[in-house]
Protein backbone atom coordinates (compact mmCIF):
# COMPACT_ATOMS: atom_id res chain seq x y z
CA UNK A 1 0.00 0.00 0.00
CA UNK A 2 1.43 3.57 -0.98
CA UNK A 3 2.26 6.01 1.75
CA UNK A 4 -0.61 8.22 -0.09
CA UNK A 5 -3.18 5.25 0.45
CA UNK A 6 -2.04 5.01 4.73
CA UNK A 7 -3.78 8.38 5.49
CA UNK A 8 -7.38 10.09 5.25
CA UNK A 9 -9.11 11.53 2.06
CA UNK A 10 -8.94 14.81 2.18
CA UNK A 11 -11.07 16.82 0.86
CA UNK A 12 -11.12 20.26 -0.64
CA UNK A 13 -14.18 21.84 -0.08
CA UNK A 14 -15.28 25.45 -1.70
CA UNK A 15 -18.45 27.07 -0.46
CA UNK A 16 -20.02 30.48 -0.39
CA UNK A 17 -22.06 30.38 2.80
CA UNK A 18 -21.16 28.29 5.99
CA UNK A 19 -22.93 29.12 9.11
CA UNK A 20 -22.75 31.63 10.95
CA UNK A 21 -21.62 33.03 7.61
CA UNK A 22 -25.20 32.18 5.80
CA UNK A 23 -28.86 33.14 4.15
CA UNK A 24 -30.61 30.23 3.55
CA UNK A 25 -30.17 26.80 2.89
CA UNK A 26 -26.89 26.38 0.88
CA UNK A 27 -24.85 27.29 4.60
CA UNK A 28 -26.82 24.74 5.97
CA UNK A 29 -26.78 21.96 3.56
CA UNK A 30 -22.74 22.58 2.52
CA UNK A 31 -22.33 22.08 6.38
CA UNK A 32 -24.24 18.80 6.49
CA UNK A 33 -22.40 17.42 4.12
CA UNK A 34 -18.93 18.22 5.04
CA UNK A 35 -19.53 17.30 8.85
CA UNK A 36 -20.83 13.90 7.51
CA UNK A 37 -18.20 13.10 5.59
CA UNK A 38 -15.53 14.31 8.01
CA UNK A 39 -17.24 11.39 10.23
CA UNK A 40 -17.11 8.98 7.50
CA UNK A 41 -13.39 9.80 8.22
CA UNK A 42 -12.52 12.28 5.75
CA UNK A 43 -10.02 14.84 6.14
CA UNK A 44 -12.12 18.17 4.91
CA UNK A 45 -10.90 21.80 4.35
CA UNK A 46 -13.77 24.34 4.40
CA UNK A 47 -13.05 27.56 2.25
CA UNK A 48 -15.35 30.36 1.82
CA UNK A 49 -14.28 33.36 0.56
CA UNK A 50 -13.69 35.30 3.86
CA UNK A 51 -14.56 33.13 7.75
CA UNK A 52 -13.40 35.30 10.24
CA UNK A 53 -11.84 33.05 12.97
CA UNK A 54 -11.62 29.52 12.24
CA UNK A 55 -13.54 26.63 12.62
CA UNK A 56 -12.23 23.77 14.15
CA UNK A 57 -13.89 20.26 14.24
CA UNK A 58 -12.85 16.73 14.00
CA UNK A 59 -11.28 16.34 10.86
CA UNK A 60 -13.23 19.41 9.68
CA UNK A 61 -11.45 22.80 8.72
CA UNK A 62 -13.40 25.82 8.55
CA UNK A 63 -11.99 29.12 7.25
CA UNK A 64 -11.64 31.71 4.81
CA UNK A 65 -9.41 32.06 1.23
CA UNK A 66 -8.30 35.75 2.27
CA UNK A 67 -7.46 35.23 5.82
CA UNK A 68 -5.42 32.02 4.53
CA UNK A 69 -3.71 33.98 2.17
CA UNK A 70 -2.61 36.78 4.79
CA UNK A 71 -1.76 34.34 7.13
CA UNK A 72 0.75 32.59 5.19
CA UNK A 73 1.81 35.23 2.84
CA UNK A 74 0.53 34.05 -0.18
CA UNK A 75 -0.23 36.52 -3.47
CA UNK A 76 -3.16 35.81 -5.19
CA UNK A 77 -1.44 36.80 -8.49
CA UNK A 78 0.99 34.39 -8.12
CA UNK A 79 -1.49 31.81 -9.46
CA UNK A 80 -2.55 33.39 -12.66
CA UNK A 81 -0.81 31.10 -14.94
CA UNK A 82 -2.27 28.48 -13.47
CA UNK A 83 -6.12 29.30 -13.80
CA UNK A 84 -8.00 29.46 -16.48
CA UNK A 85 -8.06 32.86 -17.44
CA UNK A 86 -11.29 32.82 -19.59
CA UNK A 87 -12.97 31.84 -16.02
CA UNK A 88 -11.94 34.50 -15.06
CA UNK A 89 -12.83 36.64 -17.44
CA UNK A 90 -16.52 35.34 -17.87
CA UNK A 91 -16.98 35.75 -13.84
CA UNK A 92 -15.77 39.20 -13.34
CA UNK A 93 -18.58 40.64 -16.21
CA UNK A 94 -21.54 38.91 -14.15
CA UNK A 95 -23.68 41.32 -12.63
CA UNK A 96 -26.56 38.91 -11.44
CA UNK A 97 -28.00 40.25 -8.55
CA UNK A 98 -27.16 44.38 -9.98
CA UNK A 99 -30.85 44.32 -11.54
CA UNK A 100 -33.87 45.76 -9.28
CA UNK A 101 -36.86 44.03 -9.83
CA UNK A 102 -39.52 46.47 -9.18
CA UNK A 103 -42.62 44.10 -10.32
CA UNK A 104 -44.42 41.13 -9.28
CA UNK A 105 -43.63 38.21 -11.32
CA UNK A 106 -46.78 37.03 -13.08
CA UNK A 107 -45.87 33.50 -13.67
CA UNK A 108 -43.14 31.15 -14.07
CA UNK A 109 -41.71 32.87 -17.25
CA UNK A 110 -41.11 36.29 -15.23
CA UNK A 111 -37.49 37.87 -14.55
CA UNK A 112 -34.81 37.21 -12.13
CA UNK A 113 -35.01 37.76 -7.99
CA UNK A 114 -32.28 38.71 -6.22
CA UNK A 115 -30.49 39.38 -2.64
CA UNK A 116 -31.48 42.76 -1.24
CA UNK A 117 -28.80 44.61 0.58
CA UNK A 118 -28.93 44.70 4.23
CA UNK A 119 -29.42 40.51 4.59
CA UNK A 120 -26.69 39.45 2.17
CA UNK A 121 -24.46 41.77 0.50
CA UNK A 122 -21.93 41.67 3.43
CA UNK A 123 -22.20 37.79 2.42
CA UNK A 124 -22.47 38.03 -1.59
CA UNK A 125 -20.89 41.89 -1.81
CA UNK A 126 -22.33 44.70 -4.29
CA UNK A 127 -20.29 43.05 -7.27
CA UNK A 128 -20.75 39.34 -7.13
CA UNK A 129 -19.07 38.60 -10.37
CA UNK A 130 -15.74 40.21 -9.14
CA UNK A 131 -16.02 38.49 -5.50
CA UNK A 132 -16.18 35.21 -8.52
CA UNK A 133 -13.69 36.48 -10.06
CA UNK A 134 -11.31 37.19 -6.73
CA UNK A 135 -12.24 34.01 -4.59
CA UNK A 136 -11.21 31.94 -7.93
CA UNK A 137 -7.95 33.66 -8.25
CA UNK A 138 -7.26 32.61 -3.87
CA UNK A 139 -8.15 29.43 -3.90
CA UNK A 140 -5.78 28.93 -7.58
CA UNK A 141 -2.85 30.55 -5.44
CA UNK A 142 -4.09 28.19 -2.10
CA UNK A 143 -3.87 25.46 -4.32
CA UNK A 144 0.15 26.02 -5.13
CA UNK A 145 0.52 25.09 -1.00
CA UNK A 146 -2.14 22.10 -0.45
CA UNK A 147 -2.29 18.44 -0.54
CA UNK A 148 -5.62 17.18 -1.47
CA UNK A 149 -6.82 13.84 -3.30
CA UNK A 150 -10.07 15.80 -4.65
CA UNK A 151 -12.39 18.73 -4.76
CA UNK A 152 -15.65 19.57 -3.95
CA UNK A 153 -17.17 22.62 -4.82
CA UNK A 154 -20.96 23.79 -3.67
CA UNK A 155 -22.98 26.26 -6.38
CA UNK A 156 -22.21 28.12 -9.19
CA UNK A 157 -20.16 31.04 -7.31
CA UNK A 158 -17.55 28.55 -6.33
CA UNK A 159 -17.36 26.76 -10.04
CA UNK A 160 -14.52 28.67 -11.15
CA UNK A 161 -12.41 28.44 -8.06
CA UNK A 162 -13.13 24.92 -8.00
CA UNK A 163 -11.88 24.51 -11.63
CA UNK A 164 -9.18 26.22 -11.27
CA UNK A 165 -8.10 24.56 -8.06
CA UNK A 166 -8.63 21.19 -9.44
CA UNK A 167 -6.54 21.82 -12.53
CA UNK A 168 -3.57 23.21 -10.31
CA UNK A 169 -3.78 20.14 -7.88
CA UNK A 170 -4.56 17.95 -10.92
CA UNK A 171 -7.00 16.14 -8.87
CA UNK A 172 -10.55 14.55 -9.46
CA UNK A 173 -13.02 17.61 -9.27
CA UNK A 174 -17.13 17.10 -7.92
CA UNK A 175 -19.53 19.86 -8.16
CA UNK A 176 -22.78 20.04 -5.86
CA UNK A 177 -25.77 21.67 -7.79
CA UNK A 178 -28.71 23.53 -4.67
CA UNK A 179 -29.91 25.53 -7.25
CA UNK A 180 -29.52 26.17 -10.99
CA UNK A 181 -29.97 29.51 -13.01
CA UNK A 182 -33.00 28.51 -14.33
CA UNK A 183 -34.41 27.78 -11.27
CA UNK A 184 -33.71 31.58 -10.15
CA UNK A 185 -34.62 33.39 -13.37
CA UNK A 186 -36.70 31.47 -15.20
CA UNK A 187 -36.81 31.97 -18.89
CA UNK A 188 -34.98 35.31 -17.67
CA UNK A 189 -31.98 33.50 -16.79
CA UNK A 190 -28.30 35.25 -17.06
CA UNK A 191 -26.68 33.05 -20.13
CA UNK A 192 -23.63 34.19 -18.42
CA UNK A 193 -23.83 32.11 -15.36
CA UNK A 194 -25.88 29.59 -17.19
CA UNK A 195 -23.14 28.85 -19.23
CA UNK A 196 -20.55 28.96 -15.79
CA UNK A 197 -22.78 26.27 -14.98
CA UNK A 198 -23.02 24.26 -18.13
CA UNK A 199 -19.32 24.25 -18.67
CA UNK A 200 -18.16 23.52 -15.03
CA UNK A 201 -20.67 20.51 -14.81
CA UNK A 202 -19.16 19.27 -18.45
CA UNK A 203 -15.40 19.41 -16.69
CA UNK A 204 -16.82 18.15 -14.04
CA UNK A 205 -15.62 14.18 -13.03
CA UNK A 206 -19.38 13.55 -11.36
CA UNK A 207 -21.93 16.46 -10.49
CA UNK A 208 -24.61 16.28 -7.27
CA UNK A 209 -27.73 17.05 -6.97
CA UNK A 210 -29.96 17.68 -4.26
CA UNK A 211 -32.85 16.09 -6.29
CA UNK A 212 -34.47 14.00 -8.78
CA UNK A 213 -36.03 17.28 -10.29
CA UNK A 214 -32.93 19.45 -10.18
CA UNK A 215 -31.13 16.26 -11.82
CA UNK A 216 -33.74 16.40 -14.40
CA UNK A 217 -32.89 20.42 -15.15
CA UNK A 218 -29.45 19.37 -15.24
CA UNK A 219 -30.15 16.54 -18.18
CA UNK A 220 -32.43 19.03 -19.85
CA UNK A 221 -30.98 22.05 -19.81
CA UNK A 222 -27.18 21.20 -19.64
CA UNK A 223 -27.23 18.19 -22.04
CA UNK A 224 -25.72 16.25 -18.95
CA UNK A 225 -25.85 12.48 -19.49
CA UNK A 226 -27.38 11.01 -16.63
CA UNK A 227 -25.15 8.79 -15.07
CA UNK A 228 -22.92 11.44 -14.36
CA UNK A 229 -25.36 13.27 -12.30
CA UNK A 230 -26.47 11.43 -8.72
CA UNK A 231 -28.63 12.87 -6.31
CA UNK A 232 -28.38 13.46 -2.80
CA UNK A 233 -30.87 14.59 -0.41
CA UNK A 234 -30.75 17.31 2.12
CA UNK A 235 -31.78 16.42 5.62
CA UNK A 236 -32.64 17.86 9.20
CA UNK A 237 -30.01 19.72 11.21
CA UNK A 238 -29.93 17.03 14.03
CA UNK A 239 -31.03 13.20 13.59
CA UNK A 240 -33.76 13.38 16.57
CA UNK A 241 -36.65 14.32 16.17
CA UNK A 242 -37.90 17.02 19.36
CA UNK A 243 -41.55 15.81 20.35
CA UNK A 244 -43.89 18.33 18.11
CA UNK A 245 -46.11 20.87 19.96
CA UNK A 246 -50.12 20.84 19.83
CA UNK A 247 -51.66 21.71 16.79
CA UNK A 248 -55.41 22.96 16.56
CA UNK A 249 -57.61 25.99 18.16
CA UNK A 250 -56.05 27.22 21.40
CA UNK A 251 -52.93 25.66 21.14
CA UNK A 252 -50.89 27.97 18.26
CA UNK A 253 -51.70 30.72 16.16
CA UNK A 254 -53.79 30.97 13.42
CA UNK A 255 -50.83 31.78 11.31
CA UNK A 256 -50.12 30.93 7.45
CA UNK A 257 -45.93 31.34 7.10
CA UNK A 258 -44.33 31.76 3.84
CA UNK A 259 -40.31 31.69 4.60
CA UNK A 260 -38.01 32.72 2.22
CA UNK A 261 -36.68 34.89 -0.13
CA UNK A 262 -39.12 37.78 -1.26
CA UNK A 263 -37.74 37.10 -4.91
CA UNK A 264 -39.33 34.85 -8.49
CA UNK A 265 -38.27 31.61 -7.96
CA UNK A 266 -39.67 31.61 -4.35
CA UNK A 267 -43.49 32.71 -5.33
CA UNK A 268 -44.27 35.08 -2.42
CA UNK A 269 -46.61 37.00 -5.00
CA UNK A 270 -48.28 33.53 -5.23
CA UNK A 271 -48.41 33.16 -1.90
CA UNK A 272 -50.64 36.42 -1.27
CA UNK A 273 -52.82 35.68 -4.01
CA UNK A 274 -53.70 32.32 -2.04
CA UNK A 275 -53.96 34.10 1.45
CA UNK A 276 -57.04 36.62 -0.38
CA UNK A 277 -59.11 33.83 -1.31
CA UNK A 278 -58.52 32.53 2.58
CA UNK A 279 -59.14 35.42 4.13
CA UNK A 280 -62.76 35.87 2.70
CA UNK A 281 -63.79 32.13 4.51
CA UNK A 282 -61.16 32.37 7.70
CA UNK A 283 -61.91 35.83 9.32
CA UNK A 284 -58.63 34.94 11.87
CA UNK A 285 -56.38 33.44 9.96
CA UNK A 286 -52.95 35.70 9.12
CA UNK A 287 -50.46 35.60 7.22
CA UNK A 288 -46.75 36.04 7.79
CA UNK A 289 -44.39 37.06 5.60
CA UNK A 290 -41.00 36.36 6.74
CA UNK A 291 -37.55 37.04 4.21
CA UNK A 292 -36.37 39.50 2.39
CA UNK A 293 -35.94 40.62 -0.64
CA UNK A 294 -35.98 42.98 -4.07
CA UNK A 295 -39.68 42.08 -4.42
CA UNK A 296 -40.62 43.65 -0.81
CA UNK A 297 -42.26 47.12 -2.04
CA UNK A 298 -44.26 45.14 -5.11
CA UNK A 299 -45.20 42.53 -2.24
CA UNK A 300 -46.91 45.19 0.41
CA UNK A 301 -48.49 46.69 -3.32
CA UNK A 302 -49.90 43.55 -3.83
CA UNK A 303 -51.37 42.99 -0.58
CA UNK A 304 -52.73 46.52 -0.66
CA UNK A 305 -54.65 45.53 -4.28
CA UNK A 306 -56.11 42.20 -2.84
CA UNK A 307 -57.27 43.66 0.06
CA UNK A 308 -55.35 42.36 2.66
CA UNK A 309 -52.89 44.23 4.38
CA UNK A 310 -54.70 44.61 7.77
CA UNK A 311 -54.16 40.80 7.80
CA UNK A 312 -50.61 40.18 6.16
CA UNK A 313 -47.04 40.86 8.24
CA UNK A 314 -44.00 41.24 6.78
CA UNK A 315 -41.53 39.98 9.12
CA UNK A 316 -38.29 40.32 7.65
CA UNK A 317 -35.26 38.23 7.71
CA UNK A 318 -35.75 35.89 10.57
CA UNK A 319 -32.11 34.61 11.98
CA UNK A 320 -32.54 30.41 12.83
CA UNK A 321 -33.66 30.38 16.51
CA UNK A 322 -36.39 32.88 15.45
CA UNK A 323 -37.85 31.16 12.42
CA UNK A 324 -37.96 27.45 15.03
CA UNK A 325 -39.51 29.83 17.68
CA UNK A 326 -42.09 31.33 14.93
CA UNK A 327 -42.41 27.66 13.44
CA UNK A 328 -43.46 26.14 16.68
CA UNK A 329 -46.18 28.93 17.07
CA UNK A 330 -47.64 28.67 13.44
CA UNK A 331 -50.57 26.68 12.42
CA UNK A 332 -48.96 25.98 8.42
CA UNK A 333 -46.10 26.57 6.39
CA UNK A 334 -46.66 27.26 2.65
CA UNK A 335 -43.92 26.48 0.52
CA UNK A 336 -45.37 28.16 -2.85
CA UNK A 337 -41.78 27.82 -4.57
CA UNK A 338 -42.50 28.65 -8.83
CA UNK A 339 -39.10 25.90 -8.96
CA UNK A 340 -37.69 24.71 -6.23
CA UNK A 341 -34.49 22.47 -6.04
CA UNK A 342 -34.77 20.86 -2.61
CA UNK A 343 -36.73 23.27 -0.10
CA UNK A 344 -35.16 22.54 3.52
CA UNK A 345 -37.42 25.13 5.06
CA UNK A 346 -40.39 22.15 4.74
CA UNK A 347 -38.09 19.71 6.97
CA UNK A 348 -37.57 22.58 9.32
CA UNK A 349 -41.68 23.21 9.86
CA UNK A 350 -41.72 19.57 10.55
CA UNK A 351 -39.36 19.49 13.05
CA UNK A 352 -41.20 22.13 14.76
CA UNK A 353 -44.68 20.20 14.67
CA UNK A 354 -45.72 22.58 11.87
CA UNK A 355 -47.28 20.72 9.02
CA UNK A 356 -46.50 21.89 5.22
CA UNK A 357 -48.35 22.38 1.84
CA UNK A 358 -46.06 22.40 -0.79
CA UNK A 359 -45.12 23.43 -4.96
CA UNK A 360 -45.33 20.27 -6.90
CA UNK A 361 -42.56 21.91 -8.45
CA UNK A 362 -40.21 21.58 -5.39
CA UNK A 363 -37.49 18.62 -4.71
CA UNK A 364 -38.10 17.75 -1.17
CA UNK A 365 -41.83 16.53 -2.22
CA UNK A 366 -39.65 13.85 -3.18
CA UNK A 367 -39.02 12.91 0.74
CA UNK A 368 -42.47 13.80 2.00
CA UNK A 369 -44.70 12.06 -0.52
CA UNK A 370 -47.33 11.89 2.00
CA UNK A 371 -48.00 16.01 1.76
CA UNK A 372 -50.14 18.78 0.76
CA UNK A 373 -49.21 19.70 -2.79
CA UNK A 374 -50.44 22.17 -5.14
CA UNK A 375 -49.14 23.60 -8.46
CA UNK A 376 -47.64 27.03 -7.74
CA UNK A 377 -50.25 28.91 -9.90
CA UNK A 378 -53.01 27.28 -8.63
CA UNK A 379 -54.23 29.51 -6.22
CA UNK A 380 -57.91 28.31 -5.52
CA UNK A 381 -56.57 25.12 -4.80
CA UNK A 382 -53.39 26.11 -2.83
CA UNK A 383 -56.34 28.24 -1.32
CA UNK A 384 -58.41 25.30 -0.37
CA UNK A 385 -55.80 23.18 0.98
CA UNK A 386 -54.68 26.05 3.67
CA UNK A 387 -58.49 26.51 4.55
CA UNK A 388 -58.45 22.43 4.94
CA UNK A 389 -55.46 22.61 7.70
CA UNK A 390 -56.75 25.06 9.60
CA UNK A 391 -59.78 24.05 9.97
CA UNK A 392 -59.39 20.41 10.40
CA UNK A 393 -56.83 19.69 13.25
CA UNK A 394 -57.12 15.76 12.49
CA UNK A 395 -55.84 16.50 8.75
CA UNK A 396 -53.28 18.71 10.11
CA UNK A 397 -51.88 16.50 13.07
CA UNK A 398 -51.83 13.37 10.20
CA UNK A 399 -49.81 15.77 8.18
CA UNK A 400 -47.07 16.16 10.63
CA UNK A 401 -47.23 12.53 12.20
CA UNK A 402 -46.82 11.36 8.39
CA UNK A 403 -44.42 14.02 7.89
CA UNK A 404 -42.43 13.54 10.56
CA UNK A 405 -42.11 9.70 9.64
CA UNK A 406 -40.84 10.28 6.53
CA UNK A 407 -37.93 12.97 7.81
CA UNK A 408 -36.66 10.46 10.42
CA UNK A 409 -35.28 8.56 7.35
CA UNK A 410 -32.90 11.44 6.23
CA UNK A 411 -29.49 12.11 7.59
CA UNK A 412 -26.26 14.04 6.99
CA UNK A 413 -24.58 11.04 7.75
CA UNK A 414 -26.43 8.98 5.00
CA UNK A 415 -26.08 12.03 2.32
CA UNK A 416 -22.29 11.76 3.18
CA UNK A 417 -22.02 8.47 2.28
CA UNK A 418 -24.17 8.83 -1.18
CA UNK A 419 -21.11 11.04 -1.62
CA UNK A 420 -18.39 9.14 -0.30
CA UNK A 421 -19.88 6.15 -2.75
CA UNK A 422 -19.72 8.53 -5.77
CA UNK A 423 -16.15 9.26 -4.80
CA UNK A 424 -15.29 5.59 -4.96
CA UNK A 425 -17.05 5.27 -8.14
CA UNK A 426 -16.12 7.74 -9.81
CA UNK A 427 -12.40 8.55 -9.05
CA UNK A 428 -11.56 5.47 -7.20
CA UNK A 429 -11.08 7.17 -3.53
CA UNK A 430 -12.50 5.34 -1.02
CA UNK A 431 -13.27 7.55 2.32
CA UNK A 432 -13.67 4.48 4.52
CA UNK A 433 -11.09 2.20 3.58
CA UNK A 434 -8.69 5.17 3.57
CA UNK A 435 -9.85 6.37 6.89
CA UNK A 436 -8.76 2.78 8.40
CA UNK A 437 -5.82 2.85 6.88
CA UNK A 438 -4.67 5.89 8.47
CA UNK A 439 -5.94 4.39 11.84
CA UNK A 440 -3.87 1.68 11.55
């Protein structure tokens, strides 16, 4: 056995949020995965683009390309020659979240959302493409001083640093897909990071997805072949399951939660248009609004035109012990998503005892089968099926029992090691065997 073969994988991992550094549910899910597979026994490195401190877990590295560099006196320049320049180049011209959307999307072929300043730009920065275009050219000049058998890089933002850094190390390179540009945008999407997604995932030595449908958007819009694509869940933050709270009059609020971005692909507008035909039959019912967003000012418009403002809040961005605290209070969470790659805010509602209606176009209706589920557009219906949970505390209490059966099946742990099987696969590294090795 080689000397290589005697220790850990390791694992070069490139994300873009990382709790505390995080929105939504890329930090969460990147995390998952890299703490499973650092118990699986893999050796992982963590890099974001900036991690003030440093994380430090069992076999799990946490930290930031910048604050690398500084520390050991590394110039980013000094990598040039060895990443692709034309990366480069198509990465610092993005501008994708530079566009204000000032309307309502009408329907699934409407433009772009985007992060609103004041919850993310210290996270994404004013000029995305150039933070692209820089965290590529640290992790290339990282690269010159690591030792890794393989990469693993976690979105679109990342894609170029992860080619780059893959390339340099000349080591097999994975890519994990949470969301697509056609899931944000629509027929509206940027061909400029469509095609930073296309060509990474054609480098790519195996791709990830977090479902069957974002697999599917993958195969159809990327030409991928299938077998080069495998999917792997997202799952709950912790493996037990807390008891669930009451459900029914007098024992939570007769609050209808949307939770999420206030942006297209999320379908708050959608949302709102469901919650008027409610609040004509359900004179108590209200409706939170929690997130935030570039659609906020057409949102409180809409709810003005329908209405129904004395009855809708909008709550903001809601850090995580605040939305389980809200979540444990609230009689339904509506997941109205217009396309949806996973949707971990639907596990986190039934953790909480909360039970969930969600899009049919939406990847985690793939691990609750047993659900509410309405198409997006369908309001009446998406109406009907909120009027049928509050109203009926049986349906709703079978909702999360059923629910809640179907989460206890999902695990980090057993994500990791669709992963670490795709590893072996693919590139011929096995996590556990190596992991014993370097025990022995």
């Amino acid at each position: 056995m080689s000397m290589m073969n005697d220790r850990p994988v390791r694992v070069l991992m490139l994300g873009w949020e990382y709790p505390p550094r995080f929105v939504g549910g890329l930090g969460k899910a990147s995390q998952g995965i890299a703490r499973g597979l650092a118990d699986l026994g893999a050796e992982v490195s963590f890099v974001l683009p900036r991690f003030r401190g440093r994380g430090e877990e069992t076999r799990l590295r946490v930290g930031g390309a910048r604050e690398w560099l500084l520390e050991h006196r590394a110039a980013p320049r000094a990598a040039a020659a060895a990443t692709p320049l034309r990366w480069l180049d198509v990465a610092a011209r993005l501008r994708p979240y530079a566009r204000p959307q000032a309307a309502v999307s009408p329907g699934p072929r409407a433009g772009r959302g985007t992060i609103e300043p004041g919850d993310a730009e210290a996270l994404y920065g004013s000029d995305l493409g150039r933070e692209v275009a820089r965290f590529a050219e640290r992790v290339a000049a990282m690269a010159a001083r690591l030792r890794v058998d393989l990469v693993h890089a976690h979105d679109w933002m990342t894609f170029p640093a992860a080619l780059a850094a893959a390339a340099r190390l000349r080591v097999p390179l994975f890519l994990h897909v949470h969301s697509t540009e056609y899931d944000r945008s629509g027929e509206g999407a940027d061909p400029a990071i469509a095609a930073v997604e296309r060509m990474a995932c054609e480098r790519a030595d195996h791709v990830f997805a977090v479902s069957d449908y974002t697999r599917g958007v993958l195969v159809s819009r990327y030409g991928l072949d299938p077998a080069r694509v495998s999917v792997v869940y997202n799952a709950p933050d912790a493996a037990e399951l807390p008891p669930p709270l009451p459900l029914g009059p007098g024992a939570r609020q007769p609050w209808v939660v949307f939770l999420g971005r206030l942006a297209f692909q999320k379908g708050p507008d959608h949302f709102l248009r469901a919650a008027a035909g409610v609040a004509r039959l359900h004179p108590r019912a209200r409706f939170l609004v929690c997130g935030s967003g570039d659609m906020r000012q057409a949102l409180q418009a809409l709810a003005a035109e329908l209405g129904i403002t004395d009855r809708v809040e909008f709550r903001g961005f809601l850090a995580p012990g605040a939305v389980e605290r809200l979540l444990a209070r609230s009689s339904l969470l509506v997941m109205p998503s217009v396309s949806e790659p996973f949707g971990l805010v639907a596990l986190e509602a039934l953790r909480a005892g909360t039970p969930v209606v969600l899009s049919r176009q939406s990847g985690v209706r793939e691990v609750i089968g047993r659900s509410l589920q309405v198409d997006f557009w369908d309001h009446a219906r998406l109406a009907d099926q909120i009027l049928a949970v509050l109203r009926l505390p049986v349906l709703a209490r079978q909702l999360v029992e059923e629910g809640r059966e179907q989460l206890a099946r999902l695990s980090w742990d057993e994500s990791a090691q669709r992963v670490a099987e795709a590893y072996a696969r693919v590139a011929g590294i096995d996590v556990a065997a190596r992991a014993q090795g370097g025990a022995a």
